[in-house]
C-alpha atoms as a PDB file:
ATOM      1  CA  UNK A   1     100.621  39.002  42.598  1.00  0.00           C
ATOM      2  CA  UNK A   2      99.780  42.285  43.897  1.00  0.00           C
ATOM      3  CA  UNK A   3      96.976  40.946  45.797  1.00  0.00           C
ATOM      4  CA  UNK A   4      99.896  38.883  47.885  1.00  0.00           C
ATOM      5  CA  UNK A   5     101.929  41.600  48.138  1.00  0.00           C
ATOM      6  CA  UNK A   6      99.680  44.019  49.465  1.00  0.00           C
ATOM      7  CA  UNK A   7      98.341  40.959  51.943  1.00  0.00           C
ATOM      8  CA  UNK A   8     102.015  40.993  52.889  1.00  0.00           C
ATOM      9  CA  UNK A   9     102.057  44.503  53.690  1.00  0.00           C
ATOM     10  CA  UNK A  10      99.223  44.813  55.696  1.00  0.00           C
ATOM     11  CA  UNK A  11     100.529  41.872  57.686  1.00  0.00           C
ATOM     12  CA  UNK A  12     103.507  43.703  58.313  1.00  0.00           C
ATOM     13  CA  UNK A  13     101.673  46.990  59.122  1.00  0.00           C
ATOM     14  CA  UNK A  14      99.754  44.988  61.905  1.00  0.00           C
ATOM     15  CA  UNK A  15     102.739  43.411  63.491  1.00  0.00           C
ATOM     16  CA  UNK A  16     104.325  46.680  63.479  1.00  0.00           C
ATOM     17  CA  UNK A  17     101.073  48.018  65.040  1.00  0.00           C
ATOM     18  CA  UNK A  18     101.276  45.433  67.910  1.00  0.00           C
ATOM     19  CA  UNK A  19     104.858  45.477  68.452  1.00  0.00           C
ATOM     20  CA  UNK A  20     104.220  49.242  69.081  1.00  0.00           C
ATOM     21  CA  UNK A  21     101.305  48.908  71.143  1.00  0.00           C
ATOM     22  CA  UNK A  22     102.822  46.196  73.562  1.00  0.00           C
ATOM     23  CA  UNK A  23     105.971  48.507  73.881  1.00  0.00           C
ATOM     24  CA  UNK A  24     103.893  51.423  74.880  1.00  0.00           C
ATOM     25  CA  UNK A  25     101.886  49.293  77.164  1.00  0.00           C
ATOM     26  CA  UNK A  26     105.369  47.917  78.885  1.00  0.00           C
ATOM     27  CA  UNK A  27     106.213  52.020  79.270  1.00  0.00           C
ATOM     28  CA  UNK A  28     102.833  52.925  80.487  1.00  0.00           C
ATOM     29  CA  UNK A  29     103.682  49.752  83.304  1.00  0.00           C
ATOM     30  CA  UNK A  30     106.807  50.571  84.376  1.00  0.00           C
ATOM     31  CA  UNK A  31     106.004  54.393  84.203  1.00  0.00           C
ATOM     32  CA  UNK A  32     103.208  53.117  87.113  1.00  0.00           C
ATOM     33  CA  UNK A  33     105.641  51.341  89.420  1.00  0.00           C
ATOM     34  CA  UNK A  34     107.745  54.509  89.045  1.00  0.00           C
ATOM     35  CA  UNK A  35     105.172  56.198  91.283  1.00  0.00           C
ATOM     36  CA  UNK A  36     104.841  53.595  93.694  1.00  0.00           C
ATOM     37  CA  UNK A  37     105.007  55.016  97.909  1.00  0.00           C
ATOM     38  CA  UNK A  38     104.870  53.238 100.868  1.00  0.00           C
ATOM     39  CA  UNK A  39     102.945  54.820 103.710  1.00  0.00           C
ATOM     40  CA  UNK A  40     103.330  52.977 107.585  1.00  0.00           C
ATOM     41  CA  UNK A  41     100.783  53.324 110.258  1.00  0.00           C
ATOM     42  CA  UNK A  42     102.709  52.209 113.538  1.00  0.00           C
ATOM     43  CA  UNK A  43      99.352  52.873 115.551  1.00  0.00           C
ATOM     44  CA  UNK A  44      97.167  50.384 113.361  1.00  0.00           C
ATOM     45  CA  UNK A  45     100.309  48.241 112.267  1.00  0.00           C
ATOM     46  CA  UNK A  46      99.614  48.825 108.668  1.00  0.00           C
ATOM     47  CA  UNK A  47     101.717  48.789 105.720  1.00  0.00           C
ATOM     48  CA  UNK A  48      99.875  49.961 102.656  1.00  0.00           C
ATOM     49  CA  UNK A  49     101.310  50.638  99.178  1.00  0.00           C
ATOM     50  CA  UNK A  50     100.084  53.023  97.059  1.00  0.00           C
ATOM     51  CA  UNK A  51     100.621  53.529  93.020  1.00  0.00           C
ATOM     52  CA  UNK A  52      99.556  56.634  90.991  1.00  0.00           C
ATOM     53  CA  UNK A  53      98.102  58.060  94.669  1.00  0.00           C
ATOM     54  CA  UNK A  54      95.752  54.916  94.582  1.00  0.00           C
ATOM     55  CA  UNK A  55      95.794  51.717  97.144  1.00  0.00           C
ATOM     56  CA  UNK A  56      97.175  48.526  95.706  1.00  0.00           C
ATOM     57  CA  UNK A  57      97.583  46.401  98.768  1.00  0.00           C
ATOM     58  CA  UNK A  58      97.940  46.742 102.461  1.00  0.00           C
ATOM     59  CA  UNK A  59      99.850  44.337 104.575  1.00  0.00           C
ATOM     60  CA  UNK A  60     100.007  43.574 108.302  1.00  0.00           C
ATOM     61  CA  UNK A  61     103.439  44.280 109.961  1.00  0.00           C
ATOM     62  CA  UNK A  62     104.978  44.608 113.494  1.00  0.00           C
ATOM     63  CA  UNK A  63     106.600  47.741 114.620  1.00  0.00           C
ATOM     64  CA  UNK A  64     109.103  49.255 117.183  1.00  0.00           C
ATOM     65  CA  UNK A  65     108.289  48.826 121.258  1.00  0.00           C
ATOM     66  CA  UNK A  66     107.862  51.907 123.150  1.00  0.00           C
ATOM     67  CA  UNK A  67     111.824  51.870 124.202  1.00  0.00           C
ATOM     68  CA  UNK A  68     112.769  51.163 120.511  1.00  0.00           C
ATOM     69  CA  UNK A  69     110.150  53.372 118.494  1.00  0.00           C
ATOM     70  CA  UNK A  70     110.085  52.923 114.912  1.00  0.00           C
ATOM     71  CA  UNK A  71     110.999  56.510 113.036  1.00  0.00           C
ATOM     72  CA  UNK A  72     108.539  58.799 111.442  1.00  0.00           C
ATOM     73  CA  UNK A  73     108.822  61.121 108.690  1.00  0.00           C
ATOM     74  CA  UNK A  74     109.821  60.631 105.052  1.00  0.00           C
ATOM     75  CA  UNK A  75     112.786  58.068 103.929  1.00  0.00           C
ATOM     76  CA  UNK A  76     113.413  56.350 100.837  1.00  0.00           C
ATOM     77  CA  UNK A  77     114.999  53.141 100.615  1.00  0.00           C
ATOM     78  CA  UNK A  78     118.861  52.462  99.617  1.00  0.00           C
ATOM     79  CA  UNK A  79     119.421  49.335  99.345  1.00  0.00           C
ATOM     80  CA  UNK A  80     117.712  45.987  98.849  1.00  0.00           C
ATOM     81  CA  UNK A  81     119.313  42.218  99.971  1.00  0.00           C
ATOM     82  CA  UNK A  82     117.777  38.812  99.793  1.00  0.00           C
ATOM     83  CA  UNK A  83     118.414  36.314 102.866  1.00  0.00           C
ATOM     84  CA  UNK A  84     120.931  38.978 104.144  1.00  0.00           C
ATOM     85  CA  UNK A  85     120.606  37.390 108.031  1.00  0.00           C
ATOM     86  CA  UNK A  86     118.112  34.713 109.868  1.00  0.00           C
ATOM     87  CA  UNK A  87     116.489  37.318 111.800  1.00  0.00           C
ATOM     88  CA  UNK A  88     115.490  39.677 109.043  1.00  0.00           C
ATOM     89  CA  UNK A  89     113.439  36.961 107.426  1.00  0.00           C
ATOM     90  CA  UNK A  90     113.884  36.578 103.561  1.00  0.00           C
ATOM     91  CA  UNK A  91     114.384  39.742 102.505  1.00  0.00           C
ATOM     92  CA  UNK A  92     115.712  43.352 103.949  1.00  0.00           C
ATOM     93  CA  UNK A  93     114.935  46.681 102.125  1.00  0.00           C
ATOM     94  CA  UNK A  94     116.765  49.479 103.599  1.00  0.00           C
ATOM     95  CA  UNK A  95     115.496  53.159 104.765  1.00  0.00           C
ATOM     96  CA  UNK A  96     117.767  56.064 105.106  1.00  0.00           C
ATOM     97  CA  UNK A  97     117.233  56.505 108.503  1.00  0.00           C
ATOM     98  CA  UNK A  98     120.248  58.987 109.599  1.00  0.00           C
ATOM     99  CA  UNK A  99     120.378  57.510 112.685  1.00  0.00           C
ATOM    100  CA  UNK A 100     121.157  53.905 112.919  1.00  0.00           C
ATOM    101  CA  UNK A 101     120.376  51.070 110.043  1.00  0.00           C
ATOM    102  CA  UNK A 102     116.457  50.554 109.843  1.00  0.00           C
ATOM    103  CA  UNK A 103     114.342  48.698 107.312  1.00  0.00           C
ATOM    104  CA  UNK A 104     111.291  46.942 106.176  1.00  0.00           C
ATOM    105  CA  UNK A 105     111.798  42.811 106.289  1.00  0.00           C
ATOM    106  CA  UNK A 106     110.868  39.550 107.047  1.00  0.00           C
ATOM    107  CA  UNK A 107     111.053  37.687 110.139  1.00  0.00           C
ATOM    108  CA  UNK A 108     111.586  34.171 111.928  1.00  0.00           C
ATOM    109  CA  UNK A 109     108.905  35.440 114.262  1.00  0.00           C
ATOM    110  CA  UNK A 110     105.738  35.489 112.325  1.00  0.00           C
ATOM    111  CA  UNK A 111     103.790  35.552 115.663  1.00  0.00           C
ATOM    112  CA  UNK A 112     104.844  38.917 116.231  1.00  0.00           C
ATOM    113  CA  UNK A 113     103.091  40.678 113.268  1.00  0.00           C
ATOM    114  CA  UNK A 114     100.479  43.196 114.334  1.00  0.00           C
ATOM    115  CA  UNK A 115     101.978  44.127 117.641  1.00  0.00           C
ATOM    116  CA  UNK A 116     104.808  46.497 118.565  1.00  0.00           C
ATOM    117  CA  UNK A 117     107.695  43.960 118.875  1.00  0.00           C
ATOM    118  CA  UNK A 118     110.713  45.717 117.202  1.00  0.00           C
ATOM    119  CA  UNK A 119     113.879  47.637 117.624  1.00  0.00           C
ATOM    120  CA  UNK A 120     112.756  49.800 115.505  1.00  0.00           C
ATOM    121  CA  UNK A 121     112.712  47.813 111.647  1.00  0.00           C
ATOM    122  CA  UNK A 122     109.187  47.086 110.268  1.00  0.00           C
ATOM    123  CA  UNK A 123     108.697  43.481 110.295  1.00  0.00           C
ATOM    124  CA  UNK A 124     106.618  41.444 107.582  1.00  0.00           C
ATOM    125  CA  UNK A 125     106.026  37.899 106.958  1.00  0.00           C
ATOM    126  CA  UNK A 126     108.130  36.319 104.622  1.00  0.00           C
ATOM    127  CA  UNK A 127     105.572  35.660 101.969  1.00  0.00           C
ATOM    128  CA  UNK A 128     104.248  39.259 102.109  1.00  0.00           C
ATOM    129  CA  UNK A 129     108.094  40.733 102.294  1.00  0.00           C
ATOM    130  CA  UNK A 130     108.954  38.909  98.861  1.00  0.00           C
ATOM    131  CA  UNK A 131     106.180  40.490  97.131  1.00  0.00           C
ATOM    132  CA  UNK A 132     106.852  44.066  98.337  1.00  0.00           C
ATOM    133  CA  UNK A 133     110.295  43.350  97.142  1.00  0.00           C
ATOM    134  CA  UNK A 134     109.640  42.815  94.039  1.00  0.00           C
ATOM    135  CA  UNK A 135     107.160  45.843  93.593  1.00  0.00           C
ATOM    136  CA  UNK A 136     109.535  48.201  95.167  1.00  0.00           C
ATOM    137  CA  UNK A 137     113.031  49.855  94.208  1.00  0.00           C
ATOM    138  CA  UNK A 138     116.213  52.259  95.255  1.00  0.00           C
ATOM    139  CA  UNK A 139     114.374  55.314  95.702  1.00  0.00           C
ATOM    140  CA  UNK A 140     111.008  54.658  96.590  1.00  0.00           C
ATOM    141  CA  UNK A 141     109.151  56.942  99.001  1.00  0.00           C
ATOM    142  CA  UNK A 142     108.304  55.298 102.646  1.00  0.00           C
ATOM    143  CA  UNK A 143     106.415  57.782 104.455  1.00  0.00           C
ATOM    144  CA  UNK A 144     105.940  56.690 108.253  1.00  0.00           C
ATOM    145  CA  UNK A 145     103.247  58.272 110.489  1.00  0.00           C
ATOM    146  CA  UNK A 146     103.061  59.920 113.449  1.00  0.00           C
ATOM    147  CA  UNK A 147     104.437  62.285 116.179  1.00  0.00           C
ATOM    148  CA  UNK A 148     108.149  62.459 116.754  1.00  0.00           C
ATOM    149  CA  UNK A 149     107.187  61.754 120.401  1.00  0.00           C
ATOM    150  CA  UNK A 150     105.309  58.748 120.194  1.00  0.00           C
ATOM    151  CA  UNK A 151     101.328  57.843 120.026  1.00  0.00           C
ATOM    152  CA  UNK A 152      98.967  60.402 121.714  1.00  0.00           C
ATOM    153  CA  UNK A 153      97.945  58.299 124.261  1.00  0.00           C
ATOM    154  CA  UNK A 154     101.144  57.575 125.527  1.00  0.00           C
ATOM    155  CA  UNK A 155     104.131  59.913 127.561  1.00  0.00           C
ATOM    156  CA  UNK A 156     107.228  60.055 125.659  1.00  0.00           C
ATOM    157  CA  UNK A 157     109.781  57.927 126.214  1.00  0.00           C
ATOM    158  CA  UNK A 158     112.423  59.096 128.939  1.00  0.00           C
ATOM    159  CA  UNK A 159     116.076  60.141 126.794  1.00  0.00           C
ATOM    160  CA  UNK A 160     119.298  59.027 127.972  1.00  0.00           C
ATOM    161  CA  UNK A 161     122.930  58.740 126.736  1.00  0.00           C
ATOM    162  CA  UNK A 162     122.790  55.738 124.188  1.00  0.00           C
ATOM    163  CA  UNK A 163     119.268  56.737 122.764  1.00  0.00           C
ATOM    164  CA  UNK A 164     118.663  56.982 118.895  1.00  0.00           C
ATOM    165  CA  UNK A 165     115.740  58.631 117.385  1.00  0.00           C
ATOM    166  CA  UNK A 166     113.533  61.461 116.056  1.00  0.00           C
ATOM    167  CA  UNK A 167     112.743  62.397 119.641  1.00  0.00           C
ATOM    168  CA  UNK A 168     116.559  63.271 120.150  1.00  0.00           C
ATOM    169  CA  UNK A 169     116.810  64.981 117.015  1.00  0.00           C
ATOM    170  CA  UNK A 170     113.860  67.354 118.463  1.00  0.00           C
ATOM    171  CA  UNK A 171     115.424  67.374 121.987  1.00  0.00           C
ATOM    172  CA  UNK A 172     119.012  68.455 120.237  1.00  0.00           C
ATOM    173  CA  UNK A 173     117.011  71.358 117.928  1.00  0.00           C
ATOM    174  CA  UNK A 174     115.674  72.781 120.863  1.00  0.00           C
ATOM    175  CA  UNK A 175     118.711  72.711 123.145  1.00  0.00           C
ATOM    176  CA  UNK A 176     120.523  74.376 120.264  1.00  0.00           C
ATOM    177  CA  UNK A 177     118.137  77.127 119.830  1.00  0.00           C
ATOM    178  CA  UNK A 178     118.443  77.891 123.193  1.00  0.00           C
ATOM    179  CA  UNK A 179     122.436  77.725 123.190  1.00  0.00           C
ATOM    180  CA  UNK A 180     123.348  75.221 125.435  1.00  0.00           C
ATOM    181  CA  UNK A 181     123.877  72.173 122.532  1.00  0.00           C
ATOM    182  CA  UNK A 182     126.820  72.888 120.035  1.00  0.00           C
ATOM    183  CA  UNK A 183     127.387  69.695 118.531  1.00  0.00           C
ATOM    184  CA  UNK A 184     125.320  67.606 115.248  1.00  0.00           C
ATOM    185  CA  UNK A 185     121.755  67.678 115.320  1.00  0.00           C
ATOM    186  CA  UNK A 186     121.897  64.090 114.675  1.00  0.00           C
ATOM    187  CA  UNK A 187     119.155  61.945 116.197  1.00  0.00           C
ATOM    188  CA  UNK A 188     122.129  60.573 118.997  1.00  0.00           C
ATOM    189  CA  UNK A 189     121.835  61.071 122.265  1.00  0.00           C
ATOM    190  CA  UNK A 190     125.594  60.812 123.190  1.00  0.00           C
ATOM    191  CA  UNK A 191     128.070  62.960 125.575  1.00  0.00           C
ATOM    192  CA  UNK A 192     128.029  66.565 124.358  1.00  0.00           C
ATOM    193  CA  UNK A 193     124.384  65.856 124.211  1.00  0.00           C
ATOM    194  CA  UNK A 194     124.117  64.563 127.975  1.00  0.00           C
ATOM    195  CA  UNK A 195     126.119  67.776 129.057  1.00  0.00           C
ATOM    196  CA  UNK A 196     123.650  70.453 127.129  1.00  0.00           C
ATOM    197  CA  UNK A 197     121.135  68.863 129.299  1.00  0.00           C
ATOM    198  CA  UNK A 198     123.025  68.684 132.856  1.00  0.00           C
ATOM    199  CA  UNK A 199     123.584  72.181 131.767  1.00  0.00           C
ATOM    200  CA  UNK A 200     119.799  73.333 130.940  1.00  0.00           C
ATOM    201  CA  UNK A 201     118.652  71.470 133.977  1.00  0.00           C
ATOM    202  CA  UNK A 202     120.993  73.241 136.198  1.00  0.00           C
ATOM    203  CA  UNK A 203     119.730  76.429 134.814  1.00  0.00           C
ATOM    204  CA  UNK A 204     115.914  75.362 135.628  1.00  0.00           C
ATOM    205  CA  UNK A 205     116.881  73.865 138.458  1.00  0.00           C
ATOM    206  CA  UNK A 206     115.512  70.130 137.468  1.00  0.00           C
ATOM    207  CA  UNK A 207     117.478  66.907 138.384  1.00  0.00           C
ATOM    208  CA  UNK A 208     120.629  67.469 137.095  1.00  0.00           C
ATOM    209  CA  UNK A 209     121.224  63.880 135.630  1.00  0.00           C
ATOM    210  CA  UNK A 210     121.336  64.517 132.222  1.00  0.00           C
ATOM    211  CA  UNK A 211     118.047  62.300 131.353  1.00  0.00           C
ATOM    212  CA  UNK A 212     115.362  64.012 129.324  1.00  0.00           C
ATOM    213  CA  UNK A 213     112.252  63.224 131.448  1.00  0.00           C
ATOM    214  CA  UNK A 214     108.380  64.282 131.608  1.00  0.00           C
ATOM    215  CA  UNK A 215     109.839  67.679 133.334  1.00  0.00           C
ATOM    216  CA  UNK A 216     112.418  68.239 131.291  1.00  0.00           C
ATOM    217  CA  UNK A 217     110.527  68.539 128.499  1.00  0.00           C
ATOM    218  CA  UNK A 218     107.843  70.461 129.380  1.00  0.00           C
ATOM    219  CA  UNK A 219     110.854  72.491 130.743  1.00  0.00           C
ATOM    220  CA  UNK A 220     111.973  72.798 127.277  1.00  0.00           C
ATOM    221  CA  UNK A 221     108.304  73.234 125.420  1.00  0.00           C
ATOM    222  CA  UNK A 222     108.116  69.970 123.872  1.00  0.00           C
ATOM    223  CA  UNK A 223     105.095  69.039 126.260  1.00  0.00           C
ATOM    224  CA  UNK A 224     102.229  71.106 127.961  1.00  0.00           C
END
């Protein structure tokens, strides 16, 4: 009789034991996709995911064209959609990009993977989209590389009205700090921001046509 009971007791003891274990081990594994970050290389065309500061995978993608860079810097994504349109592949994970709507997703076009092919998204193929997507959540950090201005080797692009991007951001700063932009410092390149520069050009007697070219911005220190 007692021999049962205590058999019974140290049965329950080691379920307990496991239970435990198994619940701490489910903790300790979502704890680790907590820290998940997603750093972009748009000059190797490299999307590589990190968890705990360590590499878990790296995946080929396709980037923004020289007209329609994709942005650096730091984002997190906002939103997540499955088959949200034909051209974005299978699945769409959104960046806040403060600027227009850019994102990490799949594509129709598998052929363009590895080159610089975008508007500005990062594209993936559709198999390696769906697994990112499911590794990934709202508030994960993307971290893209490189210089507001574009890849070493290359001039910037030339700015006009219309434009979106980092490089307009840095454009707007610097016309504001020198007083001829008073409007957002909002990565848009739209009237008030074509006037500044008619109006700095004037000044340093450039071509007044309110496009931000090679001159201009080694007129305004962006460029040696």
């Amino acid at each position: 009789m007692f021999i049962h009971l205590r058999l019974i007791m140290l049965i329950g003891l080691s379920i307990l034991f496991l239970a435990g274990t198994v619940e701490a081990s489910g903790r300790q594994e979502d704890e680790s996709w907590s820290e998940v970050e997603i750093v972009i290389d748009p000059i190797s065309n490299v999307l590589t995911v990190y968890v705990r500061g360590e590499v878990y995978k790296k995946y080929p993608i396709a980037v923004g064209k020289d007209e329609t860079p994709t942005p650096t810097g730091d984002y997190v994504i906002i939103n997540k959609h499955k088959n949200w349109a034909p051209w974005f592949g299978t699945r769409w994970i959104g960046l806040n990009v403060p600027w227009g709507t850019y994102g990490i997703h799949g594509t129709n076009h598998p052929e363009s993977i590895g080159r610089d092919a975008s508007h500005g998204c990062i594209r993936m193929y559709n198999r390696d989209v769906e697994e990112l997507f499911e590794i990934v959540k709202i508030g994960t950090r993307v971290r893209i590389l490189g210089h507001v201005l574009g890849e070493p080797n290359k001039d910037p692009r030339r700015l006009a009205k219309g434009h979106v991007g980092a490089d307009v951001m840095l454009v707007q700063n610097r016309l504001k700090a020198m007083r001829y932009y008073e409007g957002p410092v909002n990565g848009k390149f739209g009237e008030l921001t074509e006037l500044a520069m008619k109006r700095f050009e004037r000044e340093m007697k450039l071509q007044v046509d309110g496009v931000v070219g090679m001159l201009d911005y080694m007129a305004l220190g962006l460029l040696e």
